[in-house]
PDB file of N, CA and C in Angstrom:
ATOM      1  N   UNK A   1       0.845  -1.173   0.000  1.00  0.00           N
ATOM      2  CA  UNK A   1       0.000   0.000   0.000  1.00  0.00           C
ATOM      3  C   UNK A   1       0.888   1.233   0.000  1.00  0.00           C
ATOM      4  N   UNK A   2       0.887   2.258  -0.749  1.00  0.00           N
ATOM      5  CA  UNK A   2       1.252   3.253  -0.693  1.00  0.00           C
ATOM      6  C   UNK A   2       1.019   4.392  -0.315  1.00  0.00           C
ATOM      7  N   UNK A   3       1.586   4.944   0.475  1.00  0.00           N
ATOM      8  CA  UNK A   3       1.109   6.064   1.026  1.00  0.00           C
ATOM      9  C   UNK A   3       2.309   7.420   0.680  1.00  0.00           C
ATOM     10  N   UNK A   4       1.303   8.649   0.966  1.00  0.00           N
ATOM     11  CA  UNK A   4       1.983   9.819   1.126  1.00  0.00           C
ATOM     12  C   UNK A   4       2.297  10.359   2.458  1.00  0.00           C
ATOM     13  N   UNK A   5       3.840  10.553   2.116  1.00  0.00           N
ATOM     14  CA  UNK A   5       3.817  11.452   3.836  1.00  0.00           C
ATOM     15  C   UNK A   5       3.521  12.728   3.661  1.00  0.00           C
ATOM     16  N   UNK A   6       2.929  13.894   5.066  1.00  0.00           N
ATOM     17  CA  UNK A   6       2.501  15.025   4.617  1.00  0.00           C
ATOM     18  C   UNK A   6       3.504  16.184   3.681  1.00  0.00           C
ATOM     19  N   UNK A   7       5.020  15.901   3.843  1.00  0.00           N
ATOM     20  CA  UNK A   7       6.036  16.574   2.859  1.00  0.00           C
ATOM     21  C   UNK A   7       5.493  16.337   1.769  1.00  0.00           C
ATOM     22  N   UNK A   8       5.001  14.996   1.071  1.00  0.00           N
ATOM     23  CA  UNK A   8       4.591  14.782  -0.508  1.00  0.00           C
ATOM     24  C   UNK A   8       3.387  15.093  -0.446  1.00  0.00           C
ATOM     25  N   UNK A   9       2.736  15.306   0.339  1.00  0.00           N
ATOM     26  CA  UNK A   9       1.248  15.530  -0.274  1.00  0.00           C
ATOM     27  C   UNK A   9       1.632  16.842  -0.522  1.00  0.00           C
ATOM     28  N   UNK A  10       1.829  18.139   0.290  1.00  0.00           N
ATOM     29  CA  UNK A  10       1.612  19.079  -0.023  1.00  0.00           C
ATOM     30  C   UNK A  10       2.467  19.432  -1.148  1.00  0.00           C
ATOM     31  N   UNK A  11       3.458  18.404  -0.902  1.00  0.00           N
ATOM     32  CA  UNK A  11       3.939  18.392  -3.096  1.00  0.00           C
ATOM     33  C   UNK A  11       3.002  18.665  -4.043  1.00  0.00           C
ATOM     34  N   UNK A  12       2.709  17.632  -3.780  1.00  0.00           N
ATOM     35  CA  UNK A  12       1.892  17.307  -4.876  1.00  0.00           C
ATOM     36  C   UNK A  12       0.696  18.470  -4.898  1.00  0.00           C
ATOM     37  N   UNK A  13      -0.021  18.765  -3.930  1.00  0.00           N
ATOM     38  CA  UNK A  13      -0.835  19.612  -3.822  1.00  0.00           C
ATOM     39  C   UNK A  13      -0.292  21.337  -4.464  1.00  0.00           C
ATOM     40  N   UNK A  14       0.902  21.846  -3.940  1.00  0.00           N
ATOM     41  CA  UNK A  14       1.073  22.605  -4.326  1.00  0.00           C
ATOM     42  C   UNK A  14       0.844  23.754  -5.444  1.00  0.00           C
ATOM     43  N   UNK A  15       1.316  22.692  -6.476  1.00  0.00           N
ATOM     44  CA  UNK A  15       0.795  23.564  -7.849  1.00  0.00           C
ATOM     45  C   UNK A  15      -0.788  23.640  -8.067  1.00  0.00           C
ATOM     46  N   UNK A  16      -1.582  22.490  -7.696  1.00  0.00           N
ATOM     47  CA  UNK A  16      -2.847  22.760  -8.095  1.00  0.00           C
ATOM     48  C   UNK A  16      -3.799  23.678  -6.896  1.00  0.00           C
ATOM     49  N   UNK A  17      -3.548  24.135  -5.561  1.00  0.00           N
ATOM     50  CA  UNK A  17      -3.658  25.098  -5.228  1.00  0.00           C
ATOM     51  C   UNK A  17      -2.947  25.858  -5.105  1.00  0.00           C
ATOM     52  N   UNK A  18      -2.347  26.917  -5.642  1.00  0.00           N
ATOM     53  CA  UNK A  18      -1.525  28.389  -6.047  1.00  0.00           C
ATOM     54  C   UNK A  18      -2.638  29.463  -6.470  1.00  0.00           C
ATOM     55  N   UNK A  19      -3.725  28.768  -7.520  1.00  0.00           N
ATOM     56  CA  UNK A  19      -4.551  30.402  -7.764  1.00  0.00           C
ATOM     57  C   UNK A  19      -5.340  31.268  -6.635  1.00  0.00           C
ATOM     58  N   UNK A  20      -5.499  32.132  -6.908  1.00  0.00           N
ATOM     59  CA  UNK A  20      -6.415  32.851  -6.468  1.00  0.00           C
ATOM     60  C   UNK A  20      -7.777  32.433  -5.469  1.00  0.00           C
ATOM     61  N   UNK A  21      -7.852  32.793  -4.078  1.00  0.00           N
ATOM     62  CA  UNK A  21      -9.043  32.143  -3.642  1.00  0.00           C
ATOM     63  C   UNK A  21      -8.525  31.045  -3.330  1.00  0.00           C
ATOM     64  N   UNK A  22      -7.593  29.720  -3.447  1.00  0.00           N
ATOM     65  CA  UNK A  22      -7.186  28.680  -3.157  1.00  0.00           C
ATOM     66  C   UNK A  22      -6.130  28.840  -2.314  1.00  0.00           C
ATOM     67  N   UNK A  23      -5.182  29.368  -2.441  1.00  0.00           N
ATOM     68  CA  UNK A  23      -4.062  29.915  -1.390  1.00  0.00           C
ATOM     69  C   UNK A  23      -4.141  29.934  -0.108  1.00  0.00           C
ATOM     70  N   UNK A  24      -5.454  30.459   0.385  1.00  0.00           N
ATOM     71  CA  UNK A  24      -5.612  30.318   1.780  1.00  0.00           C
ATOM     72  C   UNK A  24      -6.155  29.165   2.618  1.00  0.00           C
ATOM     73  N   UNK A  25      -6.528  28.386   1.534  1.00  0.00           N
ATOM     74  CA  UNK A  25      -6.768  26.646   2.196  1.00  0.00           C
ATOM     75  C   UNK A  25      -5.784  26.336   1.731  1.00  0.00           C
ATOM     76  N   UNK A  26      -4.574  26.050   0.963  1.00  0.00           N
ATOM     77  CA  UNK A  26      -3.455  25.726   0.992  1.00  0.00           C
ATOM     78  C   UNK A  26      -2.680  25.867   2.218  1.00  0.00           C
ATOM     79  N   UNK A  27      -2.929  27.521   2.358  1.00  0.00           N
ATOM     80  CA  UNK A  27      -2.070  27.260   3.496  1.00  0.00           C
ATOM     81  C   UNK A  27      -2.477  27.030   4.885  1.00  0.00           C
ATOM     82  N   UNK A  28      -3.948  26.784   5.284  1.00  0.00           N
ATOM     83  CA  UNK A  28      -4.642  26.570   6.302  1.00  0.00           C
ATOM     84  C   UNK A  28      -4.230  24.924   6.586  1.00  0.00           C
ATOM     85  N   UNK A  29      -4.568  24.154   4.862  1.00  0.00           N
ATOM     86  CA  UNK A  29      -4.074  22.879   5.337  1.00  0.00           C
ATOM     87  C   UNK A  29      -2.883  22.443   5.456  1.00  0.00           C
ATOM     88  N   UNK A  30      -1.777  23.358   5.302  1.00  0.00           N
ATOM     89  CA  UNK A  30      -0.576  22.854   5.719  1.00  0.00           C
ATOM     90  C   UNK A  30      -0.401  23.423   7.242  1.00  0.00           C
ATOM     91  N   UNK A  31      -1.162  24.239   7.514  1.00  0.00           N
ATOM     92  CA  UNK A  31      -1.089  24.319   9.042  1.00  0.00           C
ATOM     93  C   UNK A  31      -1.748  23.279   9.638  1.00  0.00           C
ATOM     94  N   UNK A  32      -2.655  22.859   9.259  1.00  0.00           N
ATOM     95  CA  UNK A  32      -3.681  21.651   9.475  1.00  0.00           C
ATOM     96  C   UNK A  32      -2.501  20.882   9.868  1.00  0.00           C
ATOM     97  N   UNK A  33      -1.380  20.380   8.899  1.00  0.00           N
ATOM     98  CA  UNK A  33      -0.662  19.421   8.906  1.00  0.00           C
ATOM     99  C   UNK A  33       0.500  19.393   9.768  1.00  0.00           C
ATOM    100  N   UNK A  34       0.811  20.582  10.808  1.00  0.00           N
ATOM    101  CA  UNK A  34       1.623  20.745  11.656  1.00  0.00           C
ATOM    102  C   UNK A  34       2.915  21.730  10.569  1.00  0.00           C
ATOM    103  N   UNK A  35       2.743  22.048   9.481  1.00  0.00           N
ATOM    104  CA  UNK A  35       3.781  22.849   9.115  1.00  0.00           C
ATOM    105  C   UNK A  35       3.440  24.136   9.624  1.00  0.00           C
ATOM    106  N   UNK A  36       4.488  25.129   9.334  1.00  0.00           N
ATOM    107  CA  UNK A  36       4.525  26.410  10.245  1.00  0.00           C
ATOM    108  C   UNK A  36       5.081  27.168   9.729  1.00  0.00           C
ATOM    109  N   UNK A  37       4.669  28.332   9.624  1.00  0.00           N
ATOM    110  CA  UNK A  37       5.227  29.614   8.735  1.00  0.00           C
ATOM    111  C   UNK A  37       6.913  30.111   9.488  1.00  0.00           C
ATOM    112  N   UNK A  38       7.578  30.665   8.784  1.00  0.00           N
ATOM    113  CA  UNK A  38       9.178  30.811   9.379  1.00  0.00           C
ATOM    114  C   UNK A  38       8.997  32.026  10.573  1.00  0.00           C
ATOM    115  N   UNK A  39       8.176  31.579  11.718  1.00  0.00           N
ATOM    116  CA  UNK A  39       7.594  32.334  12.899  1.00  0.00           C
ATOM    117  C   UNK A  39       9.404  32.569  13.430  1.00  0.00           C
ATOM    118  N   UNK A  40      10.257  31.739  13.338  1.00  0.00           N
ATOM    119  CA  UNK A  40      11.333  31.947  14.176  1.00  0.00           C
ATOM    120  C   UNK A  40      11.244  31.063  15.871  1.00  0.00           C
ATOM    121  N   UNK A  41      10.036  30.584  15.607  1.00  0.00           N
ATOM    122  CA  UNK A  41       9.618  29.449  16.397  1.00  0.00           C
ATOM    123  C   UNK A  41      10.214  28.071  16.103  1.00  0.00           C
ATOM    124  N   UNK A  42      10.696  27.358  16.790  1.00  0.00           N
ATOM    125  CA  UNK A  42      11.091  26.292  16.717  1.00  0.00           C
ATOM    126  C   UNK A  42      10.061  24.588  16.765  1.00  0.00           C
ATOM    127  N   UNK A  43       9.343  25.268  17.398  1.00  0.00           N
ATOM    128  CA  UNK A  43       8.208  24.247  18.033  1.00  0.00           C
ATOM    129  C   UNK A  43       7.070  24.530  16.545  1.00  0.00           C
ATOM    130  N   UNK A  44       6.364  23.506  16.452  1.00  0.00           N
ATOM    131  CA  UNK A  44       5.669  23.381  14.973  1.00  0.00           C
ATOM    132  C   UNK A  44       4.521  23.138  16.458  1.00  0.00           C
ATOM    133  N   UNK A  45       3.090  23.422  15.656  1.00  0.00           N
ATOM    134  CA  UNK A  45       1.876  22.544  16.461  1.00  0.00           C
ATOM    135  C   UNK A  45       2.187  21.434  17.559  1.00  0.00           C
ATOM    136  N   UNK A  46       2.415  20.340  16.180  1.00  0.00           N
ATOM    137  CA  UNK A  46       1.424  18.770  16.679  1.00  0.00           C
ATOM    138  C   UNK A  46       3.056  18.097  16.636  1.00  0.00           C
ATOM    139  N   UNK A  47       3.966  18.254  17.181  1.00  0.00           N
ATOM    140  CA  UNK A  47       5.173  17.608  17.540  1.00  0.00           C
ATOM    141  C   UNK A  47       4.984  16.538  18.516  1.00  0.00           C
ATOM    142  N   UNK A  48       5.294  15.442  18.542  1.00  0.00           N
ATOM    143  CA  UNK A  48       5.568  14.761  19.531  1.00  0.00           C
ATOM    144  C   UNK A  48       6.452  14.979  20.973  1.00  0.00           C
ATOM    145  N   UNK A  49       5.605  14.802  21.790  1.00  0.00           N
ATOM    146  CA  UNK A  49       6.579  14.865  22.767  1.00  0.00           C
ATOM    147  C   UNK A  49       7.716  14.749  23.392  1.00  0.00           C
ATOM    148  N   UNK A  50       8.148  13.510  22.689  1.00  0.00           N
ATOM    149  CA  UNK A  50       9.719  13.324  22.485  1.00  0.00           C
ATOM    150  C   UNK A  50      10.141  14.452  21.606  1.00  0.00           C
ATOM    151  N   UNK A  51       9.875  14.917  21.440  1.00  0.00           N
ATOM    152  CA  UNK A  51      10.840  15.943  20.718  1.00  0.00           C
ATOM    153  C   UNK A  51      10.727  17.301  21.087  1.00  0.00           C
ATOM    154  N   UNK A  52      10.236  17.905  22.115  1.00  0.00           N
ATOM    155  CA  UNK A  52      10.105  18.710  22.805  1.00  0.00           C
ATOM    156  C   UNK A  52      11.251  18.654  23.980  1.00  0.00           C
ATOM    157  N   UNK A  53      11.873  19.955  23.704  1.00  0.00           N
ATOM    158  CA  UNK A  53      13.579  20.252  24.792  1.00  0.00           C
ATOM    159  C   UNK A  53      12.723  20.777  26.046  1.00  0.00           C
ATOM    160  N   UNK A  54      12.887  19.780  27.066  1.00  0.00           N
ATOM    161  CA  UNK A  54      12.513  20.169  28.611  1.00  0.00           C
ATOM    162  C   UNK A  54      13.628  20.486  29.211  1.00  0.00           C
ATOM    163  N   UNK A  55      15.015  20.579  28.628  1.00  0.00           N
ATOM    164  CA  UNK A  55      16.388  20.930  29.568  1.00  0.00           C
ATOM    165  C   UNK A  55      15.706  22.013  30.433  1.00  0.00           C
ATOM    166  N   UNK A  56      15.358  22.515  30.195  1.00  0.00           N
ATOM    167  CA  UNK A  56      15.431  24.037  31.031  1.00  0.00           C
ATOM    168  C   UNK A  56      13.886  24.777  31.155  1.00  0.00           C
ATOM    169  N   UNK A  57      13.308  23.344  31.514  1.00  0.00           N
ATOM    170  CA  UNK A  57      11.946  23.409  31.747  1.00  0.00           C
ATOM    171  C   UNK A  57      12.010  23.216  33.498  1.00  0.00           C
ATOM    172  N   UNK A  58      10.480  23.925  33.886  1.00  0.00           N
ATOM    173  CA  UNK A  58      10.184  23.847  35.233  1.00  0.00           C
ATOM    174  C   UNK A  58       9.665  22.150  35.504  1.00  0.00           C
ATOM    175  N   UNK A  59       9.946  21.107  36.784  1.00  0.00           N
ATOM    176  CA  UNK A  59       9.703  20.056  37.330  1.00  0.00           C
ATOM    177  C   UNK A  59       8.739  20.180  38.452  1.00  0.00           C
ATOM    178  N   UNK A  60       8.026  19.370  38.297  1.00  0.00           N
ATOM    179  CA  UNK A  60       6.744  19.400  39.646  1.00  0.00           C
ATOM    180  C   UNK A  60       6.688  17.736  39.553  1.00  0.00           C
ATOM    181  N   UNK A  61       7.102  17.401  40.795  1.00  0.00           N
ATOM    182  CA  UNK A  61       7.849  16.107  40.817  1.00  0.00           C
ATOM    183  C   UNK A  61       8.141  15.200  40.209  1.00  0.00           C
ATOM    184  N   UNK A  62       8.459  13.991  40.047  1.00  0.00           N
ATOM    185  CA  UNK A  62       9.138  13.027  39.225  1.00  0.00           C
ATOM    186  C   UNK A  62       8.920  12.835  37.586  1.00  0.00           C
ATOM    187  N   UNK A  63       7.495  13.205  37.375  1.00  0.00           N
ATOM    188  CA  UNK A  63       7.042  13.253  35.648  1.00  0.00           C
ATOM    189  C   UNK A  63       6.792  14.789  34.816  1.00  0.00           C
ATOM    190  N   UNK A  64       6.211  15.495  35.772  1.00  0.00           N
ATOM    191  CA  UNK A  64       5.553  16.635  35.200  1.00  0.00           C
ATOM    192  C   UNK A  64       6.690  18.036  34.902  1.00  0.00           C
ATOM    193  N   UNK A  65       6.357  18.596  33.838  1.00  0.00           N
ATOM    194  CA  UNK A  65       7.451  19.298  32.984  1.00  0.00           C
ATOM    195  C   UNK A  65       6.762  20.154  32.511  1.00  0.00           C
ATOM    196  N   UNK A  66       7.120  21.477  32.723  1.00  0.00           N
ATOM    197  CA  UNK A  66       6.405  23.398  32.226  1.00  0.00           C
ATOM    198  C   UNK A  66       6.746  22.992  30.715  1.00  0.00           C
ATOM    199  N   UNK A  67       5.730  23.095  29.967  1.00  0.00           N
ATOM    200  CA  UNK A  67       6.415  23.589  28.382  1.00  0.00           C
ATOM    201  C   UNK A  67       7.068  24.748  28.350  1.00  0.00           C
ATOM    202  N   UNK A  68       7.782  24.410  27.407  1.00  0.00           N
ATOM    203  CA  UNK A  68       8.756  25.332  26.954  1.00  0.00           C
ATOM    204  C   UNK A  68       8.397  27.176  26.629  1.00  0.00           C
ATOM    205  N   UNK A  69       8.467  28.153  26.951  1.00  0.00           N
ATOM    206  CA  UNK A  69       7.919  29.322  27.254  1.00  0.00           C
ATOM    207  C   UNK A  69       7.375  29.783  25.454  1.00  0.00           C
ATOM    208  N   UNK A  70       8.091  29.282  24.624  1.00  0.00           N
ATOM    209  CA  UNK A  70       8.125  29.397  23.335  1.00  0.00           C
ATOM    210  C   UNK A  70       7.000  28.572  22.651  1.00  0.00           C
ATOM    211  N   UNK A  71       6.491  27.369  23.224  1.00  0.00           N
ATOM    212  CA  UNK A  71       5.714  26.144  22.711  1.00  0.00           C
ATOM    213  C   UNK A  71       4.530  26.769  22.297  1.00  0.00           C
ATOM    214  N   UNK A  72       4.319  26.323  21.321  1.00  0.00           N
ATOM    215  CA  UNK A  72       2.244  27.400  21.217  1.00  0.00           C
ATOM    216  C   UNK A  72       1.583  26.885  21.588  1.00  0.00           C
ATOM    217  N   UNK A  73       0.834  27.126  21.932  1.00  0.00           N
ATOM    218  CA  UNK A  73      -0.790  26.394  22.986  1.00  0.00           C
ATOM    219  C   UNK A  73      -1.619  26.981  21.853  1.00  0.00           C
ATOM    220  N   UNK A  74      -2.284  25.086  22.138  1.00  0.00           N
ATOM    221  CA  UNK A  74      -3.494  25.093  21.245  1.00  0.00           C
ATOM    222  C   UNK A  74      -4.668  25.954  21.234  1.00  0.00           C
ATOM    223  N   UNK A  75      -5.111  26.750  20.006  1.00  0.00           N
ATOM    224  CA  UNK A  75      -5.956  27.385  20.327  1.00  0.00           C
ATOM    225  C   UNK A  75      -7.597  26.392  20.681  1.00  0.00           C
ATOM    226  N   UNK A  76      -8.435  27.377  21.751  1.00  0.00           N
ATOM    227  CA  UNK A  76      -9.434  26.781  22.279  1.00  0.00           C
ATOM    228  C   UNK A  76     -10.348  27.598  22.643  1.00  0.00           C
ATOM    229  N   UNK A  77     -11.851  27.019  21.978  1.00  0.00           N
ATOM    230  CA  UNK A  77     -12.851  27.696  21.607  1.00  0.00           C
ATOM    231  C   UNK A  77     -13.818  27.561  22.459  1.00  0.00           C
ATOM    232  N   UNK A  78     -14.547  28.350  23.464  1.00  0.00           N
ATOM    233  CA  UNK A  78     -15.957  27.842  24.333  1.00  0.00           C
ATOM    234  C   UNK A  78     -15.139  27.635  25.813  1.00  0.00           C
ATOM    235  N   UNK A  79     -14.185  28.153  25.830  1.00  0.00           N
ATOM    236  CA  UNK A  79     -13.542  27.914  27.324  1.00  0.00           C
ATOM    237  C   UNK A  79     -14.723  29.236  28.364  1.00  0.00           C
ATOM    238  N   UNK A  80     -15.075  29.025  29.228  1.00  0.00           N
ATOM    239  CA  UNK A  80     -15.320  30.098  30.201  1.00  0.00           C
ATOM    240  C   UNK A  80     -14.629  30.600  31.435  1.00  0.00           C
ATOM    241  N   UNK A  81     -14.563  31.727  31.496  1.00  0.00           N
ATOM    242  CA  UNK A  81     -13.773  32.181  32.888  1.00  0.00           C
ATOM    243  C   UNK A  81     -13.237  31.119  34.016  1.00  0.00           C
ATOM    244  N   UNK A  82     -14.233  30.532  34.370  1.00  0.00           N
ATOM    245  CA  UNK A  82     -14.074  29.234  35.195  1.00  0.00           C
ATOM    246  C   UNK A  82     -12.957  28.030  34.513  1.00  0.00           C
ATOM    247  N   UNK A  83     -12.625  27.710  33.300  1.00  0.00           N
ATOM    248  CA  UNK A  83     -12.654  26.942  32.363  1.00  0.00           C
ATOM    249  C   UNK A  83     -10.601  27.213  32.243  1.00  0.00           C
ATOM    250  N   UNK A  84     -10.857  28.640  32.194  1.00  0.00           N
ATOM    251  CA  UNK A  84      -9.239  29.046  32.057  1.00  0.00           C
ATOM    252  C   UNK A  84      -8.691  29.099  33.240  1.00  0.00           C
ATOM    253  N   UNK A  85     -10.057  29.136  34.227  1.00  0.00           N
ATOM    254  CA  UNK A  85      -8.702  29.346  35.484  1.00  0.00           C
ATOM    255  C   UNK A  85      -8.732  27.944  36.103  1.00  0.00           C
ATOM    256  N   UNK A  86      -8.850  27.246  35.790  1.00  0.00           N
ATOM    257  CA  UNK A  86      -8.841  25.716  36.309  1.00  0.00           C
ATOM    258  C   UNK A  86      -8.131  24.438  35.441  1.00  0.00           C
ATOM    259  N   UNK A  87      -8.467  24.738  33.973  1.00  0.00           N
ATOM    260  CA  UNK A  87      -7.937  24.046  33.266  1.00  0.00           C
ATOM    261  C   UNK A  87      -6.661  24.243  32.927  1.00  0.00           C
ATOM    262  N   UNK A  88      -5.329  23.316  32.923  1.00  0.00           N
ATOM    263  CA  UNK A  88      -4.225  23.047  32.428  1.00  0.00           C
ATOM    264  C   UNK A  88      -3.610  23.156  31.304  1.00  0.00           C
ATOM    265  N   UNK A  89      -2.860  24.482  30.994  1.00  0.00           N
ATOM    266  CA  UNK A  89      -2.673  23.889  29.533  1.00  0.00           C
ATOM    267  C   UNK A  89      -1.048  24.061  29.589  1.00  0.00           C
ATOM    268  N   UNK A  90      -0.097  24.424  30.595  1.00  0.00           N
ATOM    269  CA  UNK A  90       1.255  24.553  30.255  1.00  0.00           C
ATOM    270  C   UNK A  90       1.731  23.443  31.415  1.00  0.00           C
ATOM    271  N   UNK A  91       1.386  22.864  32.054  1.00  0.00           N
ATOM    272  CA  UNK A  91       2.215  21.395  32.213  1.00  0.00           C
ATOM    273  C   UNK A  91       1.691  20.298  31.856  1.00  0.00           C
ATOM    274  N   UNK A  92       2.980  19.222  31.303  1.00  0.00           N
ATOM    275  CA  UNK A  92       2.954  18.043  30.971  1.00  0.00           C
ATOM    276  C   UNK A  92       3.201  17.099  31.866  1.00  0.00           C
ATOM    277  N   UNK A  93       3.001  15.266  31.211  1.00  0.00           N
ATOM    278  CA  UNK A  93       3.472  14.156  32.194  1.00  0.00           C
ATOM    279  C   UNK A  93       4.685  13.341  31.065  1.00  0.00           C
ATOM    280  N   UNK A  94       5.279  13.665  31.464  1.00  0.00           N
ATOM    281  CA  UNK A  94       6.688  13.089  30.110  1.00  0.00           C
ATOM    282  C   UNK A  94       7.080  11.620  30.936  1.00  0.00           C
TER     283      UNK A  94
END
């Protein structure tokens, strides 16, 4: 079975969205796909965790690890006041 990895799809995709009006789902779905505009960011989206540098991350005992101050947090829609101040979104369990 053959498959595409997301580098070849958006190959392939490339030329046939370039016009006009298409460009911006081009590039929505390569954000879709964890690629990332040259932000100067290092961290893409949807990286695996292994591959996220905790050297010089904060520890809250034996597993849990501050993301990286740079990491982007997922955007999130329908949160309420209550919602942000309770819910977790900058530590991990590595």
């Amino acid at each position: 079975q053959d498959v595409l990895t997301a580098n070849e799809l958006t190959t392939v995709l490339e030329d046939m969205m370039c016009g006009p009006g298409v460009k911006e789902v081009y590039e929505e779905f390569k954000a879709f796909l964890g690629f990332r505009l040259d932000t100067g960011n290092k961290y893409k989206s949807n990286i695996p965790m292994s591959e996220i540098d905790f050297s010089s991350s904060q520890t809250s005992g034996v597993s849990y690890r501050s993301l990286p101050k740079d990491y982007p947090l997922p955007q999130c829609s329908g949160r309420t006041e209550l919602c942000d101040s309770v819910l977790n979104d900058e530590w991990v369990s590595v």
